[in-house]
C-alpha atoms as a PDB file:
ATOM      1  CA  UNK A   1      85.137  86.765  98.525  1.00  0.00           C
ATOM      2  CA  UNK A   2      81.603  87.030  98.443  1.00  0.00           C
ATOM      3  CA  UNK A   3      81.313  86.865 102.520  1.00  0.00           C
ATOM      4  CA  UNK A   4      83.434  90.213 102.722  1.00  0.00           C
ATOM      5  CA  UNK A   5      80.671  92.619 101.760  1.00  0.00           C
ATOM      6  CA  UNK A   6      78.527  90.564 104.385  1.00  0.00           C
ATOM      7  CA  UNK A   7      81.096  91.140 106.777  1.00  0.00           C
ATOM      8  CA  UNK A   8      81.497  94.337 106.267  1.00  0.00           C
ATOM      9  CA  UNK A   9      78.714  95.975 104.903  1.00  0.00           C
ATOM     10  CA  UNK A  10      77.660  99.733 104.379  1.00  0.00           C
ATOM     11  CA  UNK A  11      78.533  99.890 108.133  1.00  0.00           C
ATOM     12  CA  UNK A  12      81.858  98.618 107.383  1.00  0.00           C
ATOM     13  CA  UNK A  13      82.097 101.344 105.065  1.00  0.00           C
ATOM     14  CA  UNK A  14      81.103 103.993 107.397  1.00  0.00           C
ATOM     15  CA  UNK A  15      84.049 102.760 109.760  1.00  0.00           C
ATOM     16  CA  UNK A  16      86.302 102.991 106.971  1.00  0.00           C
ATOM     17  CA  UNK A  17      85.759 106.636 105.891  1.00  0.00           C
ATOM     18  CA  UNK A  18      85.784 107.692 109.423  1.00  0.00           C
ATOM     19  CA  UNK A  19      89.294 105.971 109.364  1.00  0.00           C
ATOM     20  CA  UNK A  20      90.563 107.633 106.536  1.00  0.00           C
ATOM     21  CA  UNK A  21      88.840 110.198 107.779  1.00  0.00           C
ATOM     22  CA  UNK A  22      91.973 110.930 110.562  1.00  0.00           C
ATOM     23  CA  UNK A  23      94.611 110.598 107.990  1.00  0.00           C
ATOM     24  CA  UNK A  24      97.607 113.091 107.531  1.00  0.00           C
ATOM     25  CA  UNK A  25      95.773 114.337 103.993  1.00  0.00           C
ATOM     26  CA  UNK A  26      92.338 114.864 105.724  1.00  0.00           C
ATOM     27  CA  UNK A  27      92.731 115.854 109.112  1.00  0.00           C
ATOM     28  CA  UNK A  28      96.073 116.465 110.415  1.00  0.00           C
ATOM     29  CA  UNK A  29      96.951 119.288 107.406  1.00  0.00           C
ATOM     30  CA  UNK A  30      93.274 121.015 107.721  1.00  0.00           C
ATOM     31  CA  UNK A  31      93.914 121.403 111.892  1.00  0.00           C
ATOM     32  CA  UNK A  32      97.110 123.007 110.497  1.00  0.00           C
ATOM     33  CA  UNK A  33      95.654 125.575 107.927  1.00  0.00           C
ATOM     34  CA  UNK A  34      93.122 126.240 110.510  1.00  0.00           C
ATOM     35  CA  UNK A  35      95.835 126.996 113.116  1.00  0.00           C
ATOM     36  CA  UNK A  36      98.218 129.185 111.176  1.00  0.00           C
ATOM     37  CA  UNK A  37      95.940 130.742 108.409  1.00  0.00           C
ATOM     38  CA  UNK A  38      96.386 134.381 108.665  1.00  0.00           C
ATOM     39  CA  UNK A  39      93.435 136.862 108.462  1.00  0.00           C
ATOM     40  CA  UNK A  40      89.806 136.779 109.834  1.00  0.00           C
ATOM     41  CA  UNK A  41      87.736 133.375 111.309  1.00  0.00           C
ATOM     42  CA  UNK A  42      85.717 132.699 108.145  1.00  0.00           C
ATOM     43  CA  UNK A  43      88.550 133.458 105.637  1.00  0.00           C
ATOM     44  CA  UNK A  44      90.807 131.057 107.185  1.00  0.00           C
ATOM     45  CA  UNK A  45      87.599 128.487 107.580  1.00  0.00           C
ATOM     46  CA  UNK A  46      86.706 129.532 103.834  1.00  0.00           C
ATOM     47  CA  UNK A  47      90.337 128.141 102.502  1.00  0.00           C
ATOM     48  CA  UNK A  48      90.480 125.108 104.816  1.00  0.00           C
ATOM     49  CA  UNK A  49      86.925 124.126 102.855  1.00  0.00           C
ATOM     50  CA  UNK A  50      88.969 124.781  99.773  1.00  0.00           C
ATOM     51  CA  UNK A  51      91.287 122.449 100.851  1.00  0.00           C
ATOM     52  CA  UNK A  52      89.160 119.932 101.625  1.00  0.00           C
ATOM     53  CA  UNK A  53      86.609 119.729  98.636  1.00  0.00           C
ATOM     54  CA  UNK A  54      89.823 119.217  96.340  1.00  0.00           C
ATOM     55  CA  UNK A  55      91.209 116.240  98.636  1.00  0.00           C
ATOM     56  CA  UNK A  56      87.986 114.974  98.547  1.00  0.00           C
ATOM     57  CA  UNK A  57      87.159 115.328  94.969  1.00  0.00           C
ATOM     58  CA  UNK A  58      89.983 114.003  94.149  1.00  0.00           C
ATOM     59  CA  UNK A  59      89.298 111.103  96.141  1.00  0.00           C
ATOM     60  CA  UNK A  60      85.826 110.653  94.477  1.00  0.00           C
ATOM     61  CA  UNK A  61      87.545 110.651  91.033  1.00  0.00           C
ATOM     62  CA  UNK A  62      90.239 108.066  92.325  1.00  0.00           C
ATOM     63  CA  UNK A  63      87.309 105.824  93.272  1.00  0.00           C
ATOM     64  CA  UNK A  64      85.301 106.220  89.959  1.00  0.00           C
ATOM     65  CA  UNK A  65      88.161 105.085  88.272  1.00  0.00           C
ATOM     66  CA  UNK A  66      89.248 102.118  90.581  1.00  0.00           C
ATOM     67  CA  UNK A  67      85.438 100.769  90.353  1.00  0.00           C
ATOM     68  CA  UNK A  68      85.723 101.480  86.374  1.00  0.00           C
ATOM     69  CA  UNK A  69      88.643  99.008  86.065  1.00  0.00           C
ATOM     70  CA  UNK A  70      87.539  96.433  88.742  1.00  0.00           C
ATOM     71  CA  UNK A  71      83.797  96.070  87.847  1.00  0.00           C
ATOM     72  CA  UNK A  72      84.599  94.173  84.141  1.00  0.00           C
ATOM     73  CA  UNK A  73      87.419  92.160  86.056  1.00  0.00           C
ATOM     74  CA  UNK A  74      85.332  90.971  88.918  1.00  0.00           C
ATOM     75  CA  UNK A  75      82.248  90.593  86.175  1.00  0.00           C
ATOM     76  CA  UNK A  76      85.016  88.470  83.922  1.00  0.00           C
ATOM     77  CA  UNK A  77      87.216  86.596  86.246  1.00  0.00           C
ATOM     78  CA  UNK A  78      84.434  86.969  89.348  1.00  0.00           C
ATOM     79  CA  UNK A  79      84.511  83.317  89.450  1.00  0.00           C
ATOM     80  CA  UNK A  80      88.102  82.888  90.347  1.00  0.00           C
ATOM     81  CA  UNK A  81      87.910  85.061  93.337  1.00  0.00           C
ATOM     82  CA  UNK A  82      86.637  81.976  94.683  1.00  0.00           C
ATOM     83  CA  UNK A  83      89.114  79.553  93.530  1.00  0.00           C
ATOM     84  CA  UNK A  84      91.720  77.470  96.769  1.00  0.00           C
ATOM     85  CA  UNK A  85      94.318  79.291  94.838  1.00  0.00           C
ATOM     86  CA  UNK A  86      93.340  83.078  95.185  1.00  0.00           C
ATOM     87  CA  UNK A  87      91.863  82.249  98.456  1.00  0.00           C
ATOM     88  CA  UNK A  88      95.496  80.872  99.630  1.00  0.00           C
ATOM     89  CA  UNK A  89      97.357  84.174  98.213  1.00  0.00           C
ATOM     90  CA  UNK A  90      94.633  86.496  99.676  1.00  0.00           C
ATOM     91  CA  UNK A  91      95.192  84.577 103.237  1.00  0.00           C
ATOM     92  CA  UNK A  92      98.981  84.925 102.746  1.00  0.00           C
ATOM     93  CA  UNK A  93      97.990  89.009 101.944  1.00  0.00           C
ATOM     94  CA  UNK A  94      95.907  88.815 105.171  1.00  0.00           C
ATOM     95  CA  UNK A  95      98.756  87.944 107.344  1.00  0.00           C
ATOM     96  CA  UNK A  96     101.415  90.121 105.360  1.00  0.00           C
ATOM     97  CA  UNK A  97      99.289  93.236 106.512  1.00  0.00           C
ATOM     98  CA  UNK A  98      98.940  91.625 110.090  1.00  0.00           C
ATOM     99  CA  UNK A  99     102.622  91.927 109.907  1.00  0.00           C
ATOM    100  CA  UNK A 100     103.216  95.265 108.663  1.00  0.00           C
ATOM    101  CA  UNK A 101     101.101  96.245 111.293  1.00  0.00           C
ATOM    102  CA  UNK A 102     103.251  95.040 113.776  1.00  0.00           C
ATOM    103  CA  UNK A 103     105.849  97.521 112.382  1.00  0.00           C
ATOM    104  CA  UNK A 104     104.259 100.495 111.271  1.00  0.00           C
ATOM    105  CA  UNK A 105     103.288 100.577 114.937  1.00  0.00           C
ATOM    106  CA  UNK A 106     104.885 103.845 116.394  1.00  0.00           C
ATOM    107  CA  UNK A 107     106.785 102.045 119.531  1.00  0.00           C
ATOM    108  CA  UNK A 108     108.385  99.565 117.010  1.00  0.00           C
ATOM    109  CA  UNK A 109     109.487 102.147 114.466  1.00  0.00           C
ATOM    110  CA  UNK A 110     111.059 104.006 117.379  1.00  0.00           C
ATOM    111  CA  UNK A 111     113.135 100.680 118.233  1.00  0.00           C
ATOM    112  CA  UNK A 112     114.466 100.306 114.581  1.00  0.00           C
ATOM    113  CA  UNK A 113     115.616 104.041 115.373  1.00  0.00           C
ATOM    114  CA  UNK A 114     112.839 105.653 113.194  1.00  0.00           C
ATOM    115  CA  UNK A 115     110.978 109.056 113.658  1.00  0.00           C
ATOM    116  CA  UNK A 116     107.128 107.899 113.155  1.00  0.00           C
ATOM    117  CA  UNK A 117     105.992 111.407 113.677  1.00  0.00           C
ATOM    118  CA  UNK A 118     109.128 112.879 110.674  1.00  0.00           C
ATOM    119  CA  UNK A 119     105.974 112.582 108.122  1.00  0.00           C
ATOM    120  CA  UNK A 120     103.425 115.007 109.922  1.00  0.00           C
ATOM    121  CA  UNK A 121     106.213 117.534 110.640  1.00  0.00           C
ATOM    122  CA  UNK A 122     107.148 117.756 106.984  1.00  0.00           C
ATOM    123  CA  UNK A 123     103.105 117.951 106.218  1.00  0.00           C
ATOM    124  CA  UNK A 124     103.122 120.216 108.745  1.00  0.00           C
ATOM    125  CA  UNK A 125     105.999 122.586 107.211  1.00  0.00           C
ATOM    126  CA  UNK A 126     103.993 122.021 103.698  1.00  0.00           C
ATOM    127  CA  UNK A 127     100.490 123.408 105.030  1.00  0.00           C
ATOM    128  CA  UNK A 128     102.379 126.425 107.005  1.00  0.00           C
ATOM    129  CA  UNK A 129     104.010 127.309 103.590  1.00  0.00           C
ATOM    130  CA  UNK A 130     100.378 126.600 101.590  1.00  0.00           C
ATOM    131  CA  UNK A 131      98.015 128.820 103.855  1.00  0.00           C
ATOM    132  CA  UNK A 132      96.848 131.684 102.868  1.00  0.00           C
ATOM    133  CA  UNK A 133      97.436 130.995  98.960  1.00  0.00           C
ATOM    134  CA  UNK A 134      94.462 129.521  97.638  1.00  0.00           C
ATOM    135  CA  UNK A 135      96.231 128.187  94.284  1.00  0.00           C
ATOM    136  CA  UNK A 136      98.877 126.542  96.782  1.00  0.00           C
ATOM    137  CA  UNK A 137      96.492 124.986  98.558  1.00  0.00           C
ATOM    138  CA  UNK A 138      94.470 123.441  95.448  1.00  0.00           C
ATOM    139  CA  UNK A 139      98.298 122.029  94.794  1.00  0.00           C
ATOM    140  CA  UNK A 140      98.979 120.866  98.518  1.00  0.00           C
ATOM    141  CA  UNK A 141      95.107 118.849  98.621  1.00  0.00           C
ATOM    142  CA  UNK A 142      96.242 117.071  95.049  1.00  0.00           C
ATOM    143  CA  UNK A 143     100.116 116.334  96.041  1.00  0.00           C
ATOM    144  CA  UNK A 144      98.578 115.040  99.781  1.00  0.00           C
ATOM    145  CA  UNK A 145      95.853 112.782  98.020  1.00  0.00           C
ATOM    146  CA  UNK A 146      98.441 111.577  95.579  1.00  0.00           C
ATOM    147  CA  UNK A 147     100.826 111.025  97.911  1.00  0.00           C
ATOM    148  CA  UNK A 148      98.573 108.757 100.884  1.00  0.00           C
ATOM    149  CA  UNK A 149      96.378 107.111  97.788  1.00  0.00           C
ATOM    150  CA  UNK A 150      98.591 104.000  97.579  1.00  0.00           C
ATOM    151  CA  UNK A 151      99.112 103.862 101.331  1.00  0.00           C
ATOM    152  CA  UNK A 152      95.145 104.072 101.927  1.00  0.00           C
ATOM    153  CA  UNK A 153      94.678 100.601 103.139  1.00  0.00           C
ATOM    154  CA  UNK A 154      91.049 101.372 104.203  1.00  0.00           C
ATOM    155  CA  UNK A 155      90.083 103.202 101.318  1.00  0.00           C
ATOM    156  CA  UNK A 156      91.680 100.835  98.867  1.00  0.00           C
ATOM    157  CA  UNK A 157      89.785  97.378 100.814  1.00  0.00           C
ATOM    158  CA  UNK A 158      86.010 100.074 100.850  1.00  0.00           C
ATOM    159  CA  UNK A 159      86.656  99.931  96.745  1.00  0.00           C
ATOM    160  CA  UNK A 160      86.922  96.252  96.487  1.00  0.00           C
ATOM    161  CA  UNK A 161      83.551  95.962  98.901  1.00  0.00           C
ATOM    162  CA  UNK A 162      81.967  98.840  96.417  1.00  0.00           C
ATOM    163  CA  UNK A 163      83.200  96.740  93.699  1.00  0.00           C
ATOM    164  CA  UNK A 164      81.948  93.599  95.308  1.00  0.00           C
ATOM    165  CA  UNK A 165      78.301  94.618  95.667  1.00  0.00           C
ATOM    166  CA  UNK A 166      76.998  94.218  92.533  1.00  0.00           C
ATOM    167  CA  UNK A 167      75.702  97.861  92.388  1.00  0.00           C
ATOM    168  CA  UNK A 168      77.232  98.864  89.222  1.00  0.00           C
ATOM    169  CA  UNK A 169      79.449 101.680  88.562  1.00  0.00           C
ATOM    170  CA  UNK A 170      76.645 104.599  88.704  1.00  0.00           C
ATOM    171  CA  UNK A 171      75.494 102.919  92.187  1.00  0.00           C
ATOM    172  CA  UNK A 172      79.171 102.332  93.581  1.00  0.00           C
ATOM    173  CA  UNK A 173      79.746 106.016  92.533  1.00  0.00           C
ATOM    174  CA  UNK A 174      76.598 107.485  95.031  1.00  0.00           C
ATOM    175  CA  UNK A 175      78.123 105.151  97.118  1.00  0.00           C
ATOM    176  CA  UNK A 176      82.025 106.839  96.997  1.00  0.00           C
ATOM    177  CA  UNK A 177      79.871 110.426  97.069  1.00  0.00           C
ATOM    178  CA  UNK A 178      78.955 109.443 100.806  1.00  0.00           C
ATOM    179  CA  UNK A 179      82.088 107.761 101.524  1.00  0.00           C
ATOM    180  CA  UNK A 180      84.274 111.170 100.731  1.00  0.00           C
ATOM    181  CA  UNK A 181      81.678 113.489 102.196  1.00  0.00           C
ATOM    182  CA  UNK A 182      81.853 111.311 105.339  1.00  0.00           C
ATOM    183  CA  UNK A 183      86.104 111.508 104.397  1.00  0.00           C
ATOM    184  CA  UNK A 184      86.053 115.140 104.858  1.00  0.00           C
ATOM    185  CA  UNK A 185      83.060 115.683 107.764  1.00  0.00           C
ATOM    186  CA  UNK A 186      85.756 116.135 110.455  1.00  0.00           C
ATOM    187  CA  UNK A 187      87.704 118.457 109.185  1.00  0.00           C
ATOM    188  CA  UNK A 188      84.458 120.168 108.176  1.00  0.00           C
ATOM    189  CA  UNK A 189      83.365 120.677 111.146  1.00  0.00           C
ATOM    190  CA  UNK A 190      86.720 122.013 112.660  1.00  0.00           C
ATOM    191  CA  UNK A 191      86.616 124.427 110.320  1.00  0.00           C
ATOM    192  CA  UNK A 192      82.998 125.369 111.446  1.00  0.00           C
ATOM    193  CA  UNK A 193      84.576 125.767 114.693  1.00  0.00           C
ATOM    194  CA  UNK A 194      87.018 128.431 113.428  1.00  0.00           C
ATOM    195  CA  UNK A 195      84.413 130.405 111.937  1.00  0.00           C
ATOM    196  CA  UNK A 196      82.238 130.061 115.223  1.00  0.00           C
ATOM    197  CA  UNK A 197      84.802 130.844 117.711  1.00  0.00           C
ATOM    198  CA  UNK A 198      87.709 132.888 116.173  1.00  0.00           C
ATOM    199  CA  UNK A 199      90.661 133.258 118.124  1.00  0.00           C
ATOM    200  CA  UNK A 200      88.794 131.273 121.177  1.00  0.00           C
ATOM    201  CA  UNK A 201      89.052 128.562 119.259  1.00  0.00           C
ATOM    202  CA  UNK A 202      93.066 128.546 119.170  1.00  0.00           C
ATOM    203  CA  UNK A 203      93.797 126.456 122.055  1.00  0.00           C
ATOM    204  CA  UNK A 204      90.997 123.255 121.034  1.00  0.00           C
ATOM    205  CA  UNK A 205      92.573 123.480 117.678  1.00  0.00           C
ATOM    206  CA  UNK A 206      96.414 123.209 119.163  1.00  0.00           C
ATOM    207  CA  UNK A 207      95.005 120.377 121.015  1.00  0.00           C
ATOM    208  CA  UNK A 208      93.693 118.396 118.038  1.00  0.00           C
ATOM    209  CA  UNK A 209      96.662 118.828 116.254  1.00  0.00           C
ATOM    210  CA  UNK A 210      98.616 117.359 118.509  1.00  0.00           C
ATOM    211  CA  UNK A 211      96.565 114.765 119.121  1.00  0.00           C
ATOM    212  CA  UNK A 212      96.291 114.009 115.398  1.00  0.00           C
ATOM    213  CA  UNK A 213      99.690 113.883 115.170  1.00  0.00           C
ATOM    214  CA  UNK A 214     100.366 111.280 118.013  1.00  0.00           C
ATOM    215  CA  UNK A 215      97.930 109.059 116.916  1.00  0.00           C
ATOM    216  CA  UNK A 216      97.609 108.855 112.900  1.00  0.00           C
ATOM    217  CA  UNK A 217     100.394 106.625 113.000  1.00  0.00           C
ATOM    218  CA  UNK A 218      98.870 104.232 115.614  1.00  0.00           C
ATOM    219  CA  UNK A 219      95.499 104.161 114.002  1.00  0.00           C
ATOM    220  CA  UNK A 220      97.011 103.655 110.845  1.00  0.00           C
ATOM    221  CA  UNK A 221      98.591 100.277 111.954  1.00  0.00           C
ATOM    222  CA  UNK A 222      95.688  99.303 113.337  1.00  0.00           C
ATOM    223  CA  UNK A 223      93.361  99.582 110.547  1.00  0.00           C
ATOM    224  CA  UNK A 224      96.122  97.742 108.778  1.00  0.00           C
ATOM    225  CA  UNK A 225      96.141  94.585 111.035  1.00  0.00           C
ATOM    226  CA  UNK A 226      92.104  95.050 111.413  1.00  0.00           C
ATOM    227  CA  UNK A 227      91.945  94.522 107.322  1.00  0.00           C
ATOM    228  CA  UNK A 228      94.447  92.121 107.796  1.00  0.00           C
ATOM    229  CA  UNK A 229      92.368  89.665 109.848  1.00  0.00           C
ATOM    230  CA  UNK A 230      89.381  90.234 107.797  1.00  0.00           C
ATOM    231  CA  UNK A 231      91.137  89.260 104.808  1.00  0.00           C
ATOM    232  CA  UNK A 232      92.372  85.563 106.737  1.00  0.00           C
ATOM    233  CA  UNK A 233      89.557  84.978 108.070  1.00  0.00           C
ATOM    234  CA  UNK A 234      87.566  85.222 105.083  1.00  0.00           C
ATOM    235  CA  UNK A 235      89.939  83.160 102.806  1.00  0.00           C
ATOM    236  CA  UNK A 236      91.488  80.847 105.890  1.00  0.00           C
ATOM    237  CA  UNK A 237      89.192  77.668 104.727  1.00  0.00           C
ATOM    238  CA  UNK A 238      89.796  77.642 101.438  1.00  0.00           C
ATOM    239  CA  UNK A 239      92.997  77.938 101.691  1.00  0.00           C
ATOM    240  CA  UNK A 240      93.411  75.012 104.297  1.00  0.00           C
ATOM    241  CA  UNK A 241      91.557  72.913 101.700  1.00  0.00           C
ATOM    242  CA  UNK A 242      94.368  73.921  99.037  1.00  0.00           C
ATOM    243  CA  UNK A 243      97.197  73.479 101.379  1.00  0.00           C
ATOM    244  CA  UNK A 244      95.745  69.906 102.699  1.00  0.00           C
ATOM    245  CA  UNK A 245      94.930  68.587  99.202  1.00  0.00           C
ATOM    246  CA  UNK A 246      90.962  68.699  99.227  1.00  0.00           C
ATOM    247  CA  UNK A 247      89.284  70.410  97.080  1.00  0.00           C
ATOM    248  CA  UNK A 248      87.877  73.801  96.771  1.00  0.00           C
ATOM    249  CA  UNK A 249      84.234  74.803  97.252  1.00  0.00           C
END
């Protein structure tokens, strides 16, 4: 899939972190411990950083280990990445995820009778339980990270790009540095705004919650059919050649 990097690209990348960025683990439980942490502004701000530098080192470490395990594949079996065969199961992936988008889509899981926000309200209860505690909150950044690794979609498709860019594992590493610092800026900053404003800050806080809440879902199954599309279109020729009887590139 050598045209996915091209496609993509470090601004690709950029888009993706700011994605996972808005997820439940990275943005929806730090507007939480910065809404019910008890004691002053900075103390409150101080454990939310906590928080946050163990979700994202974690992350980092996730990524180090992914790009350890796909560099000697891609550098072994690179060649059959390009093959009519992967191409036609990697355009079948493509519109799988289109698919699953279609579901994980809050107004559809509310027609099959589902709750799409039931997740964030049981992060929520987590993070109410956490604050204050700084060992609990060391546990609640490593059982979140754990927990939304395998459903990362976006980070998952920025480690095959890393992987795919022939930068090696100490290059795709600097690389995953900026991608979890850029993981983590929001929250960051929202806890900068706790320090800044105290208690003033209480109501903009409320309303980023909520809004996080609303919307990871939706953005979620977005990102999901986005990927999804990439993936086709990147593998939708060769796969046409398979399925017609020509032959592959």
């Amino acid at each position: 899939m050598e045209s996915l990097p091209d496609a993509a690209g470090p601004l690709g990348l950029v888009l993706l972190a700011l994605v996972d960025s808005t997820s439940m683990g990275t943005l929806v439980i730090p507007v939480i411990l910065l809404v019910v942490g008890q004691g002053g502004a900075l103390r409150i701000a101080g454990r939310t950083l906590l928080y946050l530098a163990v979700i994202g080192l974690f992350y980092l470490l996730l990524g180090i280990a992914l790009l350890a395990g796909l560099l000697p594949l891609i550098e072994s079996f690179g060649y059959l990445l390009a093959s009519p065969a992967v191409m036609l199961a990697l355009a079948v992936s493509g519109v799988l995820l289109v698919v699953w988008s279609f579901r994980l889509d809050p107004k559809s899981v509310r027609k099959r009778g589902g709750d799409p926000e039931a997740s964030a309200r049981r992060w929520t209860d987590r993070a109410r339980r956490a604050s204050g505690r700084p060992g609990l909150l060391i546990s609640l950044a490593l059982l979140a990270g754990v927990v939304e690794a395998a459903s990362m979609i976006p980070y998952l498709a920025a480690m095959g790009i890393i992987a795919d860019m022939g930068i090696g594992l100490g290059g795709g590493a600097l690389v995953l540095v900026g991608y979890c610092a850029v993981m983590i800026v929001p929250g960051a900053v929202l806890c900068g705004v706790r320090a800044a404003l105290g208690a003033r800050a209480d109501a903009f806080l409320d309303r980023v919650h909520e809004w996080a809440v609303k919307n990871v879902t939706s953005a979620f199954s977005w990102v999901v059919g986005i990927i999804g599309v990439i993936i086709l279109l990147n593998t939708i020729g060769p796969a046409l050649t398979l399925l017609t009887g020509g032959q592959g590139a």
